[in-house]
C-alpha atoms as a PDB file:
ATOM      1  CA  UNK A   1      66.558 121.665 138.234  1.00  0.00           C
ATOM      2  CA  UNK A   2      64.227 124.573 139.043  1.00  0.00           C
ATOM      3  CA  UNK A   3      60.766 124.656 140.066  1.00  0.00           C
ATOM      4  CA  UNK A   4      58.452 125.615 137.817  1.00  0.00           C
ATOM      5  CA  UNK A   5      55.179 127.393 139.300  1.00  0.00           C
ATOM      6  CA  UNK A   6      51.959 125.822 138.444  1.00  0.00           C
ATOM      7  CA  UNK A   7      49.722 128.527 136.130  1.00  0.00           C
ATOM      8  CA  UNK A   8      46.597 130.307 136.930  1.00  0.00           C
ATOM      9  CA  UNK A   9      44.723 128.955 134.575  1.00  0.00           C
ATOM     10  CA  UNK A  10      44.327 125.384 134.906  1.00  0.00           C
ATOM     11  CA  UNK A  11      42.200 122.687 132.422  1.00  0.00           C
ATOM     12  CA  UNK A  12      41.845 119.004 132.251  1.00  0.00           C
ATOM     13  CA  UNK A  13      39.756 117.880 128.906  1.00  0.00           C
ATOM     14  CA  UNK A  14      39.283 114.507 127.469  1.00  0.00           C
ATOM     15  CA  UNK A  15      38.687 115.700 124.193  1.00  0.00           C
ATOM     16  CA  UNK A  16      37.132 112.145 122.825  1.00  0.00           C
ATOM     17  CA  UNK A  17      37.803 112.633 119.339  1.00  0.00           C
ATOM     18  CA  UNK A  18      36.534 116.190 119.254  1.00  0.00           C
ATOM     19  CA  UNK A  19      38.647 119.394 119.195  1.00  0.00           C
ATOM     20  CA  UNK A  20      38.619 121.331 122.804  1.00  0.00           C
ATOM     21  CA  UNK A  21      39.352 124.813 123.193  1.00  0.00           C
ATOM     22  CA  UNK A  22      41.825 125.590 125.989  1.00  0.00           C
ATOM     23  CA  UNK A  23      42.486 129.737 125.632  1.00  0.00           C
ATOM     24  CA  UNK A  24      40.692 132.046 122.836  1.00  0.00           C
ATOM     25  CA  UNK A  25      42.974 134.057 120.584  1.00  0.00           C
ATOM     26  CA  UNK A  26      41.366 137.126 122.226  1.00  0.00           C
ATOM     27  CA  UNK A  27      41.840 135.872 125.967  1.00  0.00           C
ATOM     28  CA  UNK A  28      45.569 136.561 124.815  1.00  0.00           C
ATOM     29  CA  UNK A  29      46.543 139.567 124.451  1.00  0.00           C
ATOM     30  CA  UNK A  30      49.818 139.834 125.483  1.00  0.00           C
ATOM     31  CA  UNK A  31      51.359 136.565 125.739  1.00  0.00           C
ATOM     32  CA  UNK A  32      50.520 133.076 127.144  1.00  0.00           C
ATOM     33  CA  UNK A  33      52.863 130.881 129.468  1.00  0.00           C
ATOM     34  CA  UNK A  34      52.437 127.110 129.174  1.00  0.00           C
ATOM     35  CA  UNK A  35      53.546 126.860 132.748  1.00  0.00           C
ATOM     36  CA  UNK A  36      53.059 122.738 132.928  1.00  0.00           C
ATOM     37  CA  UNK A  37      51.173 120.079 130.566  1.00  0.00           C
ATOM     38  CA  UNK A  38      50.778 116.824 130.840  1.00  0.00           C
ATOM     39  CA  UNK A  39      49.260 114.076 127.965  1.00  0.00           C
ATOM     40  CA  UNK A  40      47.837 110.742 128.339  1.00  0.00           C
ATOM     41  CA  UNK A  41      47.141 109.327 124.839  1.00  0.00           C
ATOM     42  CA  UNK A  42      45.435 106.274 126.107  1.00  0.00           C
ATOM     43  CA  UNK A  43      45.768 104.020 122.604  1.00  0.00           C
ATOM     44  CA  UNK A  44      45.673 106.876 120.645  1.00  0.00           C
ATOM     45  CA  UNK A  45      47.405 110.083 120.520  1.00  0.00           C
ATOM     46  CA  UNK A  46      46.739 113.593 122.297  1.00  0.00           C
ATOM     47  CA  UNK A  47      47.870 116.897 119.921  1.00  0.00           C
ATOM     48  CA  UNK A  48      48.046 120.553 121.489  1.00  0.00           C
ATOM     49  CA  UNK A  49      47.568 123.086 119.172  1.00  0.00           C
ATOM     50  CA  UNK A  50      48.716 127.113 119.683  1.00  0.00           C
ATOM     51  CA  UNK A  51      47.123 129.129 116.582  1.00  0.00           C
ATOM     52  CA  UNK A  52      45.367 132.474 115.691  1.00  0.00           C
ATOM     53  CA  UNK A  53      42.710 130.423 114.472  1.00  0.00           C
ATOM     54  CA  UNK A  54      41.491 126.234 115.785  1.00  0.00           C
ATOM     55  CA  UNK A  55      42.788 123.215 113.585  1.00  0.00           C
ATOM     56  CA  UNK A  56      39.713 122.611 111.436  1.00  0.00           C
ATOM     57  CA  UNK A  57      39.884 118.758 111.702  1.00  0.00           C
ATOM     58  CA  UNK A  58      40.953 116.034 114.232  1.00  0.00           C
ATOM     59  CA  UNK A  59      44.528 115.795 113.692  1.00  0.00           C
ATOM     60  CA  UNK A  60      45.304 118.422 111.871  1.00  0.00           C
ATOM     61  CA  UNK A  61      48.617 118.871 110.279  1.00  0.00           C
ATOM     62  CA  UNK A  62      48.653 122.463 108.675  1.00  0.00           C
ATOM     63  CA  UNK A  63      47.596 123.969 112.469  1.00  0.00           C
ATOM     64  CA  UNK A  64      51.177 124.442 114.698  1.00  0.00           C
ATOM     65  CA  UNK A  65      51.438 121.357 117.064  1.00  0.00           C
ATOM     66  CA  UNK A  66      53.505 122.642 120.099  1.00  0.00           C
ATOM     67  CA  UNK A  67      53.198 119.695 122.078  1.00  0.00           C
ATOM     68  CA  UNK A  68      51.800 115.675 121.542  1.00  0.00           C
ATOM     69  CA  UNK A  69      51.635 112.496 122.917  1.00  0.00           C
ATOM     70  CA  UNK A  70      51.165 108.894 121.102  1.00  0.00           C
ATOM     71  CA  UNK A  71      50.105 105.888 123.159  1.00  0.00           C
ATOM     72  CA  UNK A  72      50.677 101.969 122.283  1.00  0.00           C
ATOM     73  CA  UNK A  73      48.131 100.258 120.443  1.00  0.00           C
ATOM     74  CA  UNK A  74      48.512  97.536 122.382  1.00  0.00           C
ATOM     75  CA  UNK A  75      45.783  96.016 125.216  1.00  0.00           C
ATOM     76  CA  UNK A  76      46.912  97.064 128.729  1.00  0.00           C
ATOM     77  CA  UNK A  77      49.629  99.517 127.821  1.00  0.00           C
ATOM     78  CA  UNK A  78      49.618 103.520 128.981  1.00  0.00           C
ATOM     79  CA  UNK A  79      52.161 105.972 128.766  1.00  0.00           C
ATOM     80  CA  UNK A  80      52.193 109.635 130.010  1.00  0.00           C
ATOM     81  CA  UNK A  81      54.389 112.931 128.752  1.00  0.00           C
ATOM     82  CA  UNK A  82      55.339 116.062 130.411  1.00  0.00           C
ATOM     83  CA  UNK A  83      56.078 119.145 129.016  1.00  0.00           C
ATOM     84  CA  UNK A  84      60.105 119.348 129.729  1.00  0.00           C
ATOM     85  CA  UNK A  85      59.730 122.958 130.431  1.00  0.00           C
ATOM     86  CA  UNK A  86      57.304 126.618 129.993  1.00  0.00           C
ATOM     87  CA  UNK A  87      56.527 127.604 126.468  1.00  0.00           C
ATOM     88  CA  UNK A  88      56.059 131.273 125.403  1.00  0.00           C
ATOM     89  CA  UNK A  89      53.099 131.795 123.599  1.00  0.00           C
ATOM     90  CA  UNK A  90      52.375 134.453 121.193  1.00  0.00           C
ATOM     91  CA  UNK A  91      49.752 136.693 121.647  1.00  0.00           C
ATOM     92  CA  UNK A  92      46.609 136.379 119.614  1.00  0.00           C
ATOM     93  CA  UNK A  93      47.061 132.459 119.352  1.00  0.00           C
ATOM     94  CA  UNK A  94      44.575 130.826 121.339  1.00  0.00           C
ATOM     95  CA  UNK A  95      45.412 126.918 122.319  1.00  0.00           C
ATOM     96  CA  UNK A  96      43.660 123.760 121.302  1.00  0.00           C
ATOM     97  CA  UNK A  97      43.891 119.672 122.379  1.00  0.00           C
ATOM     98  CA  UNK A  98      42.647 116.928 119.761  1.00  0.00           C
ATOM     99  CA  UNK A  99      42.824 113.323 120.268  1.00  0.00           C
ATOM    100  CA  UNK A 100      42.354 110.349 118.414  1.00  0.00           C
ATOM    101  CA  UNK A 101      43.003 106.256 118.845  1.00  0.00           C
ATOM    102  CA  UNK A 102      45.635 103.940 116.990  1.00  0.00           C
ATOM    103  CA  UNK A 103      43.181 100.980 117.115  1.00  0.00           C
ATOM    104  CA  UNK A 104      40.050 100.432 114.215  1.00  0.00           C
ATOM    105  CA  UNK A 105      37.017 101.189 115.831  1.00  0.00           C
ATOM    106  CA  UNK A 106      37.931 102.294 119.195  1.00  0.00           C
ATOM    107  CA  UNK A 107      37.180 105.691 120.939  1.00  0.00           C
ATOM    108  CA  UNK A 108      39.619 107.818 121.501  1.00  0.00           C
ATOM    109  CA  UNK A 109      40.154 107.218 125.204  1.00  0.00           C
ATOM    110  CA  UNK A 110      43.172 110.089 126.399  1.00  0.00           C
ATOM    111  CA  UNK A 111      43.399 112.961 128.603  1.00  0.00           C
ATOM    112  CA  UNK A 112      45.579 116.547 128.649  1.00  0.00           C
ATOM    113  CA  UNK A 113      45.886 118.522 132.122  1.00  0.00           C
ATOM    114  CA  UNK A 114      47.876 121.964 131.830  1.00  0.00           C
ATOM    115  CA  UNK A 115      48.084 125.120 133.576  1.00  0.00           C
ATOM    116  CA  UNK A 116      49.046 128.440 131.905  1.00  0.00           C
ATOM    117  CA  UNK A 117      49.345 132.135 132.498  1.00  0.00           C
ATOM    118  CA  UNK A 118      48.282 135.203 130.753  1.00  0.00           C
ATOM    119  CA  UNK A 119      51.642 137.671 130.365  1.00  0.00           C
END
């Protein structure tokens, strides 16, 4: 297995329900590496989004989910996913997190870390 170096750019967001942008379509220009990510859903779920334009809703299924992470719904139980390797992005998409929770009435309680790079 290679190494795989750690981007410039570097974020960690708990989006709480909200949508959180990471890069603006016009911050790339030429190309974005997804050098590492990393999602903790909590009891919910954690969604990246790479687009020309942000999901327009929590969850969104029409915007292009390039990487995601579900949690249990069960009390006590966490669970964390790593990118396997870097993603090419294309340039003028800008990149997006979401999250949201698998149990009625809770807050969406999850976290996304990732570094990236600018081509």
């Amino acid at each position: 297995m290679e190494s795989v170096p750690i981007g410039t750019f570097y974020r960690t967001v708990f989006p709480n329900g909200t949508i959180v942008q990471l890069a603006a379509p016009t911050q790339n220009t030429n190309g974005l590496i997804l050098r590492t990510a990393f999602a903790q859903p909590g009891h919910g779920w954690i969604n990246l989004y790479a687009s020309a334009t942000a999901p327009t809703a929590i969850g969104e299924l029409d915007t292009r989910i390039i990487f995601a992470g579900n949690g249990s719904a069960r009390n006590g139980e966490r669970s964390q996913v790593q990118l396997p390797y870097p993603m090419l992005i294309p340039a003028g998409y800008g990149l997006w997190v979401t999250s949201g929770s698998h149990l009625d009435g809770a807050a969406p309680d999850g976290a996304f870390s990732g570094s990236w790079d600018f081509v």
